[in-house]
N, C-alpha and C. Protein backbone atom coordinates (compact mmCIF):
# COMPACT_ATOMS: atom_id res chain seq x y z
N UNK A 1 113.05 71.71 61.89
CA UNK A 1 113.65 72.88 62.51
C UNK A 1 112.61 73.95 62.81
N UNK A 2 111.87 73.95 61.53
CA UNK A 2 110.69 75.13 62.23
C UNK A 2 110.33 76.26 61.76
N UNK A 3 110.25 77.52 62.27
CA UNK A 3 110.32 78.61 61.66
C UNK A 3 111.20 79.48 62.00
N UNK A 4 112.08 80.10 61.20
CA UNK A 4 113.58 81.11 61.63
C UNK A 4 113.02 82.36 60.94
N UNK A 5 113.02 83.32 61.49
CA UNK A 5 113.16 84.55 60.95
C UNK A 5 114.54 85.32 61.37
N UNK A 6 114.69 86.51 60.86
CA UNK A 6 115.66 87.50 60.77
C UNK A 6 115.55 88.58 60.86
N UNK A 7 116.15 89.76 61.24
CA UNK A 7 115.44 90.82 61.20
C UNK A 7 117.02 91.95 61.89
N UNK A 8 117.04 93.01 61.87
CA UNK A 8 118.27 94.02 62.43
C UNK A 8 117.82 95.23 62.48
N UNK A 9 118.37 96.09 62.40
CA UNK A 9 118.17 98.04 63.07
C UNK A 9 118.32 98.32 61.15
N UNK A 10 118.16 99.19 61.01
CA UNK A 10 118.24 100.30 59.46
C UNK A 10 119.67 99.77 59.10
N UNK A 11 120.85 100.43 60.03
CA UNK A 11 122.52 100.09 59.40
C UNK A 11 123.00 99.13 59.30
N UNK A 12 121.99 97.97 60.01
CA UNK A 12 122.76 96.72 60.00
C UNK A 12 124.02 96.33 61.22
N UNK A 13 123.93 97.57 61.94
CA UNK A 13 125.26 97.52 63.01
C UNK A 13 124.51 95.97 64.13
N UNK A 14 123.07 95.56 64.29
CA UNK A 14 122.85 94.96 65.00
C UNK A 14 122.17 93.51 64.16
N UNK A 15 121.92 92.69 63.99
CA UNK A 15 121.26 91.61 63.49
C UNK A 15 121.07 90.57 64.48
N UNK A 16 119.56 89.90 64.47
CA UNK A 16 118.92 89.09 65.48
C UNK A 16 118.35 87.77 64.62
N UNK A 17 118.09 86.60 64.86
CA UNK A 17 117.70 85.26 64.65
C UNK A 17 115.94 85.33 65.77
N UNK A 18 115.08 84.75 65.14
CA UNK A 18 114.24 84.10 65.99
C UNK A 18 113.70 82.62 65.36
N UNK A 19 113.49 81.70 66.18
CA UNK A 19 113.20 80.49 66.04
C UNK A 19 111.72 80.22 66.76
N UNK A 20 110.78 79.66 65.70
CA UNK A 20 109.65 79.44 66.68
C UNK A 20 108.49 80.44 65.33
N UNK A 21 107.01 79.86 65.67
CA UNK A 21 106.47 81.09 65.21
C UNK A 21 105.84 82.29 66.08
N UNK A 22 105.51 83.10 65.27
CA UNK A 22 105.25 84.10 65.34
C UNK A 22 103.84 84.49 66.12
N UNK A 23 103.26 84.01 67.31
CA UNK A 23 102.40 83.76 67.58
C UNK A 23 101.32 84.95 68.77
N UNK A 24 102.06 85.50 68.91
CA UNK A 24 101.77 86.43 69.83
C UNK A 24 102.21 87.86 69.59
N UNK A 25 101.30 88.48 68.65
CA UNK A 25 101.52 89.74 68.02
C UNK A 25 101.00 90.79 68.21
N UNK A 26 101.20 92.03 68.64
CA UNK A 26 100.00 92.86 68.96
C UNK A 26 100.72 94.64 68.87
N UNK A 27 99.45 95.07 68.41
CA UNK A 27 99.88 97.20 68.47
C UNK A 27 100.01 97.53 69.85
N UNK A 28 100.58 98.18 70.24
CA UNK A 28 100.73 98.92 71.69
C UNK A 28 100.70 100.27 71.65
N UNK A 29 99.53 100.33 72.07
CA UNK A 29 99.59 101.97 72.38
C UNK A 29 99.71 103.11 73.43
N UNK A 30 100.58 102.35 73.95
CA UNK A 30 101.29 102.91 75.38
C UNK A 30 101.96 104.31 74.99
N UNK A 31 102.00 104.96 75.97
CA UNK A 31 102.66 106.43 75.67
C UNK A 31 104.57 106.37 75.64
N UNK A 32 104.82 105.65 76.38
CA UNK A 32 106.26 104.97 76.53
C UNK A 32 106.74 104.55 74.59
N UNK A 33 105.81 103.74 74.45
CA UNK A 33 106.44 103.01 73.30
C UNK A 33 106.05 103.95 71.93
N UNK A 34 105.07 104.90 72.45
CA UNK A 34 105.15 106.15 71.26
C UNK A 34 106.31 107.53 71.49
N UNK A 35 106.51 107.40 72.80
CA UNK A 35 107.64 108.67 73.08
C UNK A 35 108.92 107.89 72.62
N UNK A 36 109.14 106.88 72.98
CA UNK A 36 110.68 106.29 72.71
C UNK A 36 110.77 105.69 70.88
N UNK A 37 109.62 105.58 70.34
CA UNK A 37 109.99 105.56 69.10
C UNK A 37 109.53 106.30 68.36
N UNK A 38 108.66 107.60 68.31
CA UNK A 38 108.05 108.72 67.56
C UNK A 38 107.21 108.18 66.74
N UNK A 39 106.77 107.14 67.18
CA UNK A 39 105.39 107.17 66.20
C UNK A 39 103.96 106.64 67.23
N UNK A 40 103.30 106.19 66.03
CA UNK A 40 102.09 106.23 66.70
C UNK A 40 101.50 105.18 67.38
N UNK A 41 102.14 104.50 67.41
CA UNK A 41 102.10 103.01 68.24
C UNK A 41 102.80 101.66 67.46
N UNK A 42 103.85 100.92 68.92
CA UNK A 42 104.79 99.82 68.05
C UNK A 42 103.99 98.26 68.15
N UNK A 43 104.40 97.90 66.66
CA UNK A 43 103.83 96.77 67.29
C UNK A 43 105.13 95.80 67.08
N UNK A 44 104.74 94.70 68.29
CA UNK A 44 105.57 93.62 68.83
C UNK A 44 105.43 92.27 68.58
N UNK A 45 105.86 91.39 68.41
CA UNK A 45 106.05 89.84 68.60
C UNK A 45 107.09 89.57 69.79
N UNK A 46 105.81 89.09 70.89
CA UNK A 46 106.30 88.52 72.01
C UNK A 46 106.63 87.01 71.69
N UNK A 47 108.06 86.45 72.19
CA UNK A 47 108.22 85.24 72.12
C UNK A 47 109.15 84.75 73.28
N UNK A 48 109.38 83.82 73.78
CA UNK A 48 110.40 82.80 74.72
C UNK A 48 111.81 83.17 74.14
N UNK A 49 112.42 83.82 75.36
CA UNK A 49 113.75 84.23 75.34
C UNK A 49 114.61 83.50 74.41
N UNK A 50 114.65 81.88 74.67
CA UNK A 50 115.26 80.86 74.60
C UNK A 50 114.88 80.64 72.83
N UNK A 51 114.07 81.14 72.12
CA UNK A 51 113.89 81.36 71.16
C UNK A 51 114.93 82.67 70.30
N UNK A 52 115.32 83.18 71.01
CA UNK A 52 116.01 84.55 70.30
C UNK A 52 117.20 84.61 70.23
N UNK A 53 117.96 85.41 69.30
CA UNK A 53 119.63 85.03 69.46
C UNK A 53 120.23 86.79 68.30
N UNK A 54 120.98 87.33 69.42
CA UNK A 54 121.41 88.54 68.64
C UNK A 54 122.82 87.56 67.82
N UNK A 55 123.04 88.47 66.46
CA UNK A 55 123.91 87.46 65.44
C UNK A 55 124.78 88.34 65.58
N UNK A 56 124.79 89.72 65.41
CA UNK A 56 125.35 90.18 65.28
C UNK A 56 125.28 91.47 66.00
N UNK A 57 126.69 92.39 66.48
CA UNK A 57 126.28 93.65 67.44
C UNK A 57 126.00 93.57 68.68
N UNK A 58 126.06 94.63 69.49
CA UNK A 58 125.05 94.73 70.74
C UNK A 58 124.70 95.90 71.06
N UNK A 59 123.78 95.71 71.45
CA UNK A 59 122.63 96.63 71.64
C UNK A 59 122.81 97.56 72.45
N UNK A 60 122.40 98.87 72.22
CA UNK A 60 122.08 99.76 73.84
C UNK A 60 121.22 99.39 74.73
N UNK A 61 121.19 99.59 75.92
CA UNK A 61 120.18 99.46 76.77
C UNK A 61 119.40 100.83 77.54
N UNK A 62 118.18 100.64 77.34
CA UNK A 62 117.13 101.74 77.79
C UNK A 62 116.38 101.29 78.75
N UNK A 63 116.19 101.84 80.44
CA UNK A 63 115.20 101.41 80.84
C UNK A 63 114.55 102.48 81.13
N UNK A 64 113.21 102.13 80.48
CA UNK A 64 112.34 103.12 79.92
C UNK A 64 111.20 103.21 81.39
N UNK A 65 111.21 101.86 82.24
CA UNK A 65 110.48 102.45 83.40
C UNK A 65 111.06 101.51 84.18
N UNK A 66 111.06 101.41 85.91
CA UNK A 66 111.64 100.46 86.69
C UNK A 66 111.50 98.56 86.28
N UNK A 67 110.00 98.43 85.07
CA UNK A 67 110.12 97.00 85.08
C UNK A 67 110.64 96.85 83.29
N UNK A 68 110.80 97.70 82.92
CA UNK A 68 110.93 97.47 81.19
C UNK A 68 112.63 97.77 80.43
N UNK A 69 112.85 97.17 80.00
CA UNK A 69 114.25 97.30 79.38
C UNK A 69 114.27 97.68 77.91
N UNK A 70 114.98 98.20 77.27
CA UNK A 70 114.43 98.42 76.14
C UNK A 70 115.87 98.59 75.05
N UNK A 71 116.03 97.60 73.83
CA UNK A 71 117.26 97.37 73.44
C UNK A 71 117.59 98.29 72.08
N UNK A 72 118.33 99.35 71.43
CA UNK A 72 118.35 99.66 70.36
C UNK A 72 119.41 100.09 69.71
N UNK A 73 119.56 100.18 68.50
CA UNK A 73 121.21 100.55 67.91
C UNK A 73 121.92 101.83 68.30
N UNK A 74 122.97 102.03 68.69
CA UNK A 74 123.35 103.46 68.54
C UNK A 74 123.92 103.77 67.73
N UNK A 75 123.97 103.34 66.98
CA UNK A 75 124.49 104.08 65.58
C UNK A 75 123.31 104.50 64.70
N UNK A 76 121.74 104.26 64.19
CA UNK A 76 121.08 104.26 63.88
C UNK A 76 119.58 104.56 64.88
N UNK A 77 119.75 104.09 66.30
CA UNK A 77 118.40 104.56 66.67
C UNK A 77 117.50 103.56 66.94
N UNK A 78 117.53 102.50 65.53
CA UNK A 78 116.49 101.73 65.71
C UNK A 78 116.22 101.13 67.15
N UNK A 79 114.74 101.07 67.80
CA UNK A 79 114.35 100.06 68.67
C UNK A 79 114.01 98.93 68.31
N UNK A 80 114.86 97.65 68.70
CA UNK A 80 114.62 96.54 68.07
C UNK A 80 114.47 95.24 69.40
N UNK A 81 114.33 95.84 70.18
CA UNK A 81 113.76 94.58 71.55
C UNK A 81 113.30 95.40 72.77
N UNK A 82 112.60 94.75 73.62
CA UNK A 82 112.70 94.68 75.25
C UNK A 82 112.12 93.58 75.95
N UNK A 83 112.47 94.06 76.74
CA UNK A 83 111.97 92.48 78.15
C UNK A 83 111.60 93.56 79.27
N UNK A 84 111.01 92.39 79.77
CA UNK A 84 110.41 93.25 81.23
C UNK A 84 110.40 91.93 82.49
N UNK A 85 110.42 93.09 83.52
CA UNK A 85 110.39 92.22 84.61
C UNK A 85 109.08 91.17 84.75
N UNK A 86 108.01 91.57 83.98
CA UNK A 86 106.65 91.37 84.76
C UNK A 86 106.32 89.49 83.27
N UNK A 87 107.56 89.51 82.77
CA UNK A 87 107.78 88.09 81.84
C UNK A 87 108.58 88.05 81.85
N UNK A 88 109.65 87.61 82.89
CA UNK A 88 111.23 87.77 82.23
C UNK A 88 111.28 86.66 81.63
N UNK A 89 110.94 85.30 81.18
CA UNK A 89 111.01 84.76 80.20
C UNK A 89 110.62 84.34 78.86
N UNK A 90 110.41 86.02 78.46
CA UNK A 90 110.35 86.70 77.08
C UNK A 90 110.51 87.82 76.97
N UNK A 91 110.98 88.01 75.50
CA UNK A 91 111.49 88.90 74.53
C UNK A 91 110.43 89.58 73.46
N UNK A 92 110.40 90.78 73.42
CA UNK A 92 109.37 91.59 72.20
C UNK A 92 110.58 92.04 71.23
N UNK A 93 110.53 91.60 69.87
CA UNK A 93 110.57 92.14 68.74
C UNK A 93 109.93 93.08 67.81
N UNK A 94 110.22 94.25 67.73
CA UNK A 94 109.69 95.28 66.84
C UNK A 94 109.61 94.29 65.85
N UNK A 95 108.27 94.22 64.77
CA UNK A 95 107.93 93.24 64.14
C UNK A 95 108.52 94.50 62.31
N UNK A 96 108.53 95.94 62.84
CA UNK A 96 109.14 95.87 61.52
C UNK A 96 110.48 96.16 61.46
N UNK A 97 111.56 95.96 62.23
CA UNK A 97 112.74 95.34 62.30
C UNK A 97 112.98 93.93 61.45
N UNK A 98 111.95 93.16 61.63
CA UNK A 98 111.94 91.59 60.92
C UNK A 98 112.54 92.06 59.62
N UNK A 99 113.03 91.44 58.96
CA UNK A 99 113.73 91.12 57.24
C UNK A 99 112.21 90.61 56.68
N UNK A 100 111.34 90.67 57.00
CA UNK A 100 110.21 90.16 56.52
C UNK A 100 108.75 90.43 57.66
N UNK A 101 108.56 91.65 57.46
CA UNK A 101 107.57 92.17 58.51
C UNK A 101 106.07 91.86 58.33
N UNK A 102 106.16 91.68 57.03
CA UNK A 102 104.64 91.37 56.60
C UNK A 102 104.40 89.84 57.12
N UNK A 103 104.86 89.20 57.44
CA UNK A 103 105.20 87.56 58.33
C UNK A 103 104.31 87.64 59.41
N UNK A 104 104.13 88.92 60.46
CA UNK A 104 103.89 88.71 61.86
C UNK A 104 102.93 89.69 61.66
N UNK A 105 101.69 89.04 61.37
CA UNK A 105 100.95 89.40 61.15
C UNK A 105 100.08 90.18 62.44
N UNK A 106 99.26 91.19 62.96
CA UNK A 106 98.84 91.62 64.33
C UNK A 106 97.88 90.45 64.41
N UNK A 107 97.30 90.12 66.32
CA UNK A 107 95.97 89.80 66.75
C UNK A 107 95.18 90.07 67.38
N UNK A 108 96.18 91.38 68.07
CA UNK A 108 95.50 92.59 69.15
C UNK A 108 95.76 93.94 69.62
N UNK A 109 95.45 94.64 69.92
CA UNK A 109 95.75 95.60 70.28
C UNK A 109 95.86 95.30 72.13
N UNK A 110 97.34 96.48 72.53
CA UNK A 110 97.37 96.47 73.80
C UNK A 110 97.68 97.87 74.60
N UNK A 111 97.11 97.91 75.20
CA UNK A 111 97.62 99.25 75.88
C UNK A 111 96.66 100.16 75.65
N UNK A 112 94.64 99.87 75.42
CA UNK A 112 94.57 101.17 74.46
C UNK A 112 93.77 102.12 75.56
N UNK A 113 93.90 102.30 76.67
CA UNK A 113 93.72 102.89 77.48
C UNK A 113 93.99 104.58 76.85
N UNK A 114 95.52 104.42 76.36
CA UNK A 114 96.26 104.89 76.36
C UNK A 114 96.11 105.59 74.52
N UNK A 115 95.39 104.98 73.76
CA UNK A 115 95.39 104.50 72.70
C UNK A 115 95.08 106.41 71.87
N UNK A 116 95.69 106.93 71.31
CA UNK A 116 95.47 107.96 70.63
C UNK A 116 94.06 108.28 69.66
N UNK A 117 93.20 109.25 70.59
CA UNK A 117 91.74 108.49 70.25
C UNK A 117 90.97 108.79 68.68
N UNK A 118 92.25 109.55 67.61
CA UNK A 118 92.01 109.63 66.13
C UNK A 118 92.59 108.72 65.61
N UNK A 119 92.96 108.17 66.07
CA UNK A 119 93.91 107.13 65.14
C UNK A 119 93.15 105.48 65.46
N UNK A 120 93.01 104.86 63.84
CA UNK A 120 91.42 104.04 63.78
C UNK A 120 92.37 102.81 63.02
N UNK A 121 92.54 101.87 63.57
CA UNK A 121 93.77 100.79 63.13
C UNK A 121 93.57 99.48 63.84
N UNK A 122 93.43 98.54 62.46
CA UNK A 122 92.77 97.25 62.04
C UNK A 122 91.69 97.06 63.47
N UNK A 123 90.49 97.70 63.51
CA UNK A 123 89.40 97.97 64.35
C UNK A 123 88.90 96.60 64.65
N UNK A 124 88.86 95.67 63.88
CA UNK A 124 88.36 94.29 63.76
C UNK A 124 89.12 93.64 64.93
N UNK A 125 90.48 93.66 65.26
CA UNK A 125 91.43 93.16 66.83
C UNK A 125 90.21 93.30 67.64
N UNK A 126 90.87 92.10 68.71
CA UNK A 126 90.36 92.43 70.29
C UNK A 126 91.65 93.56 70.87
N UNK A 127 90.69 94.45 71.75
CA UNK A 127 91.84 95.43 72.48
C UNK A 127 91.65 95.08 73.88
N UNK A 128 93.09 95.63 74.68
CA UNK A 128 92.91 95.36 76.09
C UNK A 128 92.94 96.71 76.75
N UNK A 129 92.70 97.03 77.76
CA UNK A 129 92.76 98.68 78.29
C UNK A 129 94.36 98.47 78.69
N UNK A 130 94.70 97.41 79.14
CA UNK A 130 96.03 97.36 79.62
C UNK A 130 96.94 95.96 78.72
N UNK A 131 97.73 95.44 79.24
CA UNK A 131 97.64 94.34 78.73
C UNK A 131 97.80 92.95 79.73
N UNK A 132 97.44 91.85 79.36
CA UNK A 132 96.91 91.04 80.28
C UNK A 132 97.76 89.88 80.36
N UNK A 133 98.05 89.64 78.90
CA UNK A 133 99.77 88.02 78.82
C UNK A 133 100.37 88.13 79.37
């Protein structure tokens, strides 16, 4: 079967399944993904749609720019997905949404164009000015 993880928003109003590993992980330090979640950059596990499965709830929808969608609880806030036009066949998981975050481990940084230039985090990654997958 493979690898299943789990993962939902703070209240639990939403809960998600992923199947597959965890292979494509990275910080983003886009200004988007620091304004829409107040911190200092999110990081994601990109995976194949066909891999993902909400269990429970549904989500709000945010589109945060003409190609990006962006999924999160309203009862709680949490951001816990998006897709974009520019892969529509995949899905990003806020990796600390996971029931087990320490799992998805980072391998890059993306976005750091953009990248908040005091803030000094796991330096050892390759970074992209944009991102390139």
């Amino acid at each position: 079967m493979g690898d299943t993880y789990e993962g939902g928003c703070h209240c639990g109003a939403l809960r998600y399944r992923v199947r597959g590993p965890l292979t494509d992980v990275a910080h983003c330090h886009c200004s988007v993904c620091r304004r829409v979640s107040g911190g200092l950059l999110v990081t994601w596990a990109t995976l194949p749609c066909a891999d993902f499965q909400w269990l429970n709830g549904t989500p709000q929808r945010y589109d945060s720019s003409p190609s990006c969608v962006r999924y999160f609880c309203s009862r709680c806030g949490a951001q816990v997905a998006l897709t974009t036009d520019l892969s529509p066949e995949t899905i990003d998981i806020t990796i600390t949404t996971l029931d087990q975050p320490e799992l998805a481990r980072p391998q890059r940084h993306i976005w750091t164009s953009s990248r908040l230039p005091w803030l000094h985090l796991d330096e050892h990654l390759p970074g992209e000015s944009e991102e390139t997958l």
